[in-house]
Protein backbone atom coordinates (compact mmCIF):
# COMPACT_ATOMS: atom_id res chain seq x y z
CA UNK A 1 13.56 -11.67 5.14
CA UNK A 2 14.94 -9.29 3.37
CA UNK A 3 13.99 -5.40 2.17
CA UNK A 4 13.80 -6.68 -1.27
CA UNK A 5 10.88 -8.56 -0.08
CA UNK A 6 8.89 -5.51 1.62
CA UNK A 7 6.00 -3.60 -0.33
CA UNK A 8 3.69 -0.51 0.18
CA UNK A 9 0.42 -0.50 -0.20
CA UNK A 10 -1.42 3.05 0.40
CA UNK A 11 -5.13 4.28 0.95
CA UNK A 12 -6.08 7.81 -0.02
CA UNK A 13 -9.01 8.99 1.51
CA UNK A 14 -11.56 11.65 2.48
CA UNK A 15 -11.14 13.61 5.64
CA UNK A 16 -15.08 12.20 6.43
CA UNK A 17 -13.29 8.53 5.77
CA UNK A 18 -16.59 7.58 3.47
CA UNK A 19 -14.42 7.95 0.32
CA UNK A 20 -11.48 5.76 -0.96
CA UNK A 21 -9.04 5.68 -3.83
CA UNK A 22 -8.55 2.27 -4.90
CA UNK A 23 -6.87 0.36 -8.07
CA UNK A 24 -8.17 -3.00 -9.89
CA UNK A 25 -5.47 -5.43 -10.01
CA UNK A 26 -7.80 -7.40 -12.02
CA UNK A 27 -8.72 -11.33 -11.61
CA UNK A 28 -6.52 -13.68 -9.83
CA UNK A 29 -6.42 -17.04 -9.12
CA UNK A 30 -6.82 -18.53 -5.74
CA UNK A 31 -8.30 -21.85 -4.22
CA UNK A 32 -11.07 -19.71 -3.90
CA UNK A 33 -11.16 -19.31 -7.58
CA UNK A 34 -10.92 -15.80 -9.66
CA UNK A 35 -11.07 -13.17 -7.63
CA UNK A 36 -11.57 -9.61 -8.46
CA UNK A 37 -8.93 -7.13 -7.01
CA UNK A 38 -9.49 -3.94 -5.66
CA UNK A 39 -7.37 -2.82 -3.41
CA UNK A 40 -4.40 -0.01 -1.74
CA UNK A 41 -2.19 1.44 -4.44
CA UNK A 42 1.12 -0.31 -4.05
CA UNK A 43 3.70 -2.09 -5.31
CA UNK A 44 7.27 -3.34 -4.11
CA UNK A 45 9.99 -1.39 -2.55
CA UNK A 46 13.04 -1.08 -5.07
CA UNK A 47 16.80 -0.62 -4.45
CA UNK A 48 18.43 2.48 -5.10
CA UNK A 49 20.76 1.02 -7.79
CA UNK A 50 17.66 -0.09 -9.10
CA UNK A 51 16.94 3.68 -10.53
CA UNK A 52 18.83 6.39 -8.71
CA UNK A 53 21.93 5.56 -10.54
CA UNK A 54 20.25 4.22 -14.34
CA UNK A 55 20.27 5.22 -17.02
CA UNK A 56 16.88 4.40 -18.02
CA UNK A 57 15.01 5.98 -14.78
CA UNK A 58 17.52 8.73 -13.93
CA UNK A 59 15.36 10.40 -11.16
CA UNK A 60 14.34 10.49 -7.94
CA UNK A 61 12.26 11.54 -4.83
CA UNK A 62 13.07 15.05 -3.80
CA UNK A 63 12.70 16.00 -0.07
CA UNK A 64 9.10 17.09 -0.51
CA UNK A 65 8.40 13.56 -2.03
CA UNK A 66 8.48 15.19 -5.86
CA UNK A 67 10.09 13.94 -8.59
CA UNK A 68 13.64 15.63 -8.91
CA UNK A 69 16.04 14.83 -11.42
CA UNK A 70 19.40 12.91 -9.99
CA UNK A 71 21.36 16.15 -10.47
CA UNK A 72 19.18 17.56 -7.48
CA UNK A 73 21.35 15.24 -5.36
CA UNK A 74 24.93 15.82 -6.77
CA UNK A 75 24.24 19.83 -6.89
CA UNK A 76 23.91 19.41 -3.28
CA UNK A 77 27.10 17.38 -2.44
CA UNK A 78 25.94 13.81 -2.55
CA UNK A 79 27.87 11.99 -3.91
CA UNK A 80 27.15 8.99 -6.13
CA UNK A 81 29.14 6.36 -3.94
CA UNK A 82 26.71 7.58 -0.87
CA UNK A 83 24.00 7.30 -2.96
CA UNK A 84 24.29 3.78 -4.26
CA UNK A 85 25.17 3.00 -0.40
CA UNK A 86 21.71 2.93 0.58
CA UNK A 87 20.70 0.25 -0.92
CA UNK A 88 16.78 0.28 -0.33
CA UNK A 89 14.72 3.31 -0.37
CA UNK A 90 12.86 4.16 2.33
CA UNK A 91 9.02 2.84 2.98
CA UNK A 92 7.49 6.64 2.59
CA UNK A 93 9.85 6.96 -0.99
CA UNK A 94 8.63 4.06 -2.31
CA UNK A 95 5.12 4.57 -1.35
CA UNK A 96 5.72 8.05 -3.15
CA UNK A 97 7.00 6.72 -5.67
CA UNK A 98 4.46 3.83 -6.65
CA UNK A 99 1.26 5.77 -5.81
CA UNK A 100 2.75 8.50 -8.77
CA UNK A 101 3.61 5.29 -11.08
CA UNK A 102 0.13 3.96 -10.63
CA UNK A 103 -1.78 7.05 -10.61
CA UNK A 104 -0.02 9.53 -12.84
CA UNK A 105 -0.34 11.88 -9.70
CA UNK A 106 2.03 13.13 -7.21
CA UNK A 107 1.40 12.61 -3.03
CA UNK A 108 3.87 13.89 -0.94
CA UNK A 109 5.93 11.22 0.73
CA UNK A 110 5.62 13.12 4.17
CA UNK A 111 1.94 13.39 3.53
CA UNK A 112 1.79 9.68 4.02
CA UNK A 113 1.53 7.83 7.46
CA UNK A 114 2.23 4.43 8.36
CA UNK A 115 -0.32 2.81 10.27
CA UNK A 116 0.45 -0.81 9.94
CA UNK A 117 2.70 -3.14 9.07
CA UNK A 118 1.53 -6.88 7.51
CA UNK A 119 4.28 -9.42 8.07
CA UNK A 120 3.80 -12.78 6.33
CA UNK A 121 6.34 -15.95 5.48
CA UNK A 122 8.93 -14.19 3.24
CA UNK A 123 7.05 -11.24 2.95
CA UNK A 124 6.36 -7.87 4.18
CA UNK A 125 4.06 -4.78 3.28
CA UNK A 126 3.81 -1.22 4.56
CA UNK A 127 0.74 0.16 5.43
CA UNK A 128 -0.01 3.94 4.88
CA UNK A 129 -3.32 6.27 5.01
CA UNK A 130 -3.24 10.34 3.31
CA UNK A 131 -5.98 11.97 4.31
CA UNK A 132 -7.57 14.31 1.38
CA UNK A 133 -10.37 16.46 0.36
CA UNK A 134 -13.00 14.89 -2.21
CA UNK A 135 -11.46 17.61 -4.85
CA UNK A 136 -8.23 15.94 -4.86
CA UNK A 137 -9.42 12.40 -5.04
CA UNK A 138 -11.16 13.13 -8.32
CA UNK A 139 -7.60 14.78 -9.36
CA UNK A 140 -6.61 11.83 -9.14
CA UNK A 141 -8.62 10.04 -11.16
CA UNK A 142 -8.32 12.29 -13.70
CA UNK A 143 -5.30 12.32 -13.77
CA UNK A 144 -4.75 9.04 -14.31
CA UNK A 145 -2.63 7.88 -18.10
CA UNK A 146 -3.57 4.59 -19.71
CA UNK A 147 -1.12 2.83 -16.59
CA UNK A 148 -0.47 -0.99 -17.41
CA UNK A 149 -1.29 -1.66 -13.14
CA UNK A 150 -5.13 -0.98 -13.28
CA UNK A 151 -7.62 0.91 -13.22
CA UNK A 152 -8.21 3.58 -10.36
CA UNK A 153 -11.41 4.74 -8.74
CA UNK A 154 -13.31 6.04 -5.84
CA UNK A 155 -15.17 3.56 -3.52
CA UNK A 156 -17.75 4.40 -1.03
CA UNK A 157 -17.35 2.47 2.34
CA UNK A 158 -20.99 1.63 2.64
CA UNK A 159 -19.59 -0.45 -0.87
CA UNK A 160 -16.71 -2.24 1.06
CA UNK A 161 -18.67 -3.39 3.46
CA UNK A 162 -21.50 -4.90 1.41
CA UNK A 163 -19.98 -6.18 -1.32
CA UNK A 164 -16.83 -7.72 0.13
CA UNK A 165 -16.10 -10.27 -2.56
CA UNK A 166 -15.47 -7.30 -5.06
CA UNK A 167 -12.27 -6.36 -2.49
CA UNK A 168 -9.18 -7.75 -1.11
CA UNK A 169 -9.69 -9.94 1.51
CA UNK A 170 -8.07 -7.45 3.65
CA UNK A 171 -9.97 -4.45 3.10
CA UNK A 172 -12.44 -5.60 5.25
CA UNK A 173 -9.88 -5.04 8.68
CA UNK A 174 -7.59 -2.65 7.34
CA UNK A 175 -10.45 -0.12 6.39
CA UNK A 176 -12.22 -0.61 9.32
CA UNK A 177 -8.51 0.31 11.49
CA UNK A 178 -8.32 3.40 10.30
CA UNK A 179 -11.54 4.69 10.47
CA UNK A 180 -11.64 3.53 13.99
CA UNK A 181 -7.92 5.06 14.68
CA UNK A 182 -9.31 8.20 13.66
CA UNK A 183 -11.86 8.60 15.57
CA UNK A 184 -10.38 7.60 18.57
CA UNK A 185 -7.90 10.64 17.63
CA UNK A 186 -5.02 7.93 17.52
CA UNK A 187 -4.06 7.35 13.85
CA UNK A 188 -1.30 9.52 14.26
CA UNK A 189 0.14 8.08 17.33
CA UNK A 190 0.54 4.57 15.13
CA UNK A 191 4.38 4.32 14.57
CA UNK A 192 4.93 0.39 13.50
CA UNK A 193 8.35 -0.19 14.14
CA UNK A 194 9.32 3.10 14.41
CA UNK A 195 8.89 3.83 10.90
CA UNK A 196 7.48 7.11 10.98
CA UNK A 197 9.46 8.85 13.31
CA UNK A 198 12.78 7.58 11.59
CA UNK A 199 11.49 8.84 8.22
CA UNK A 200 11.00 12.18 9.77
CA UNK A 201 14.34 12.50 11.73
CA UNK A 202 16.94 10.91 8.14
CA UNK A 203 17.45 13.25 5.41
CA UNK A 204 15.11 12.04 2.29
């Protein structure tokens, strides 16, 4: 496996974990039959040549996890041959990065925490939890463009539980984890593969 196989997938929430930002992939097919998709906000991991160094997506994370424009790099001395050395951006970027593509609004990437990692056959996903106040998660919302992913809204967790078939099947664990990490006082102690703490120590 191989990064270009790896995804994010993030859950914004309410500090009283009853509230949750989720998107509507829409209906997919399964052996189960159409399914309807809500779910984390997500989407693959990209390569750096992919759209630090383009043309047509000239931009990129700043260290705050804003959109920067690529001169914020070479103003400070990066180079471009450094740049287009790291070939995959890191899992807190590109969590960043697709939560402002899906949503039309900007999370921090250091606001976001890995709890969890999901490895399948030939594939791999992130999993990250932001902590917010109920103001901000209808910012969100309303600050979301006519986006060709989905639509965005709020879910209740009462919801999730009782109406599973309307979720991902995975919802019904992941969800669950975190409220439980939380109140155990843990969720910040979760550091899958040392993912976290590596973010926090490399320049980004």
């Amino acid at each position: 496996m191989t990064d270009s196989d790896s995804y994010v997938t993030g859950f914004l929430h309410s500090f009283d974990l009853n509230q949750w930002l989720l998107i509507d992939k829409g209906f997919t097919l399964s052996k189960a039959g159409p399914q309807l998709k809500w779910t984390g906000v997500g989407g693959k991991i990209k390569g750096l040549d992919d759209w630090y160094l383009t043309e047509d997506y000239p931009r990129t994370l700043n260290t705050a996890g804003d959109y920067a424009p690529m001169q914020h790099w070479l103003d400070r001395g990066v180079p471009k041959s450094i740049l287009a050395s790291r070939t995959f951006e890191k899992p807190h970027i590109g969590m960043a990065r697709e939560f402002h593509e899906e949503t039309g609004y900007g999370v921090a990437a250091k606001r976001w925490h890995c709890f969890l990692i999901k490895e399948y056959k030939g594939c791999k996903i992130y999993c990250f939890a932001c902590a917010c106040s109920p103001d901000e998660l209808l910012k969100v919302v309303y600050a979301q463009r006519k986006l060709p992913e989905g639509q965005v809204a709020i879910a209740q967790y009462p919801d999730i539980c009782f109406t599973p078939w309307q979720y991902t099947f995975d919802l019904r664990y992941i969800i669950p984890m975190i409220i439980l990490e939380h109140q155990k006082g843990m969720i910040m102690q979760l550091d899958p593969e040392g993912v976290n703490s590596e973010f926090q120590r490399s320049p980004h």
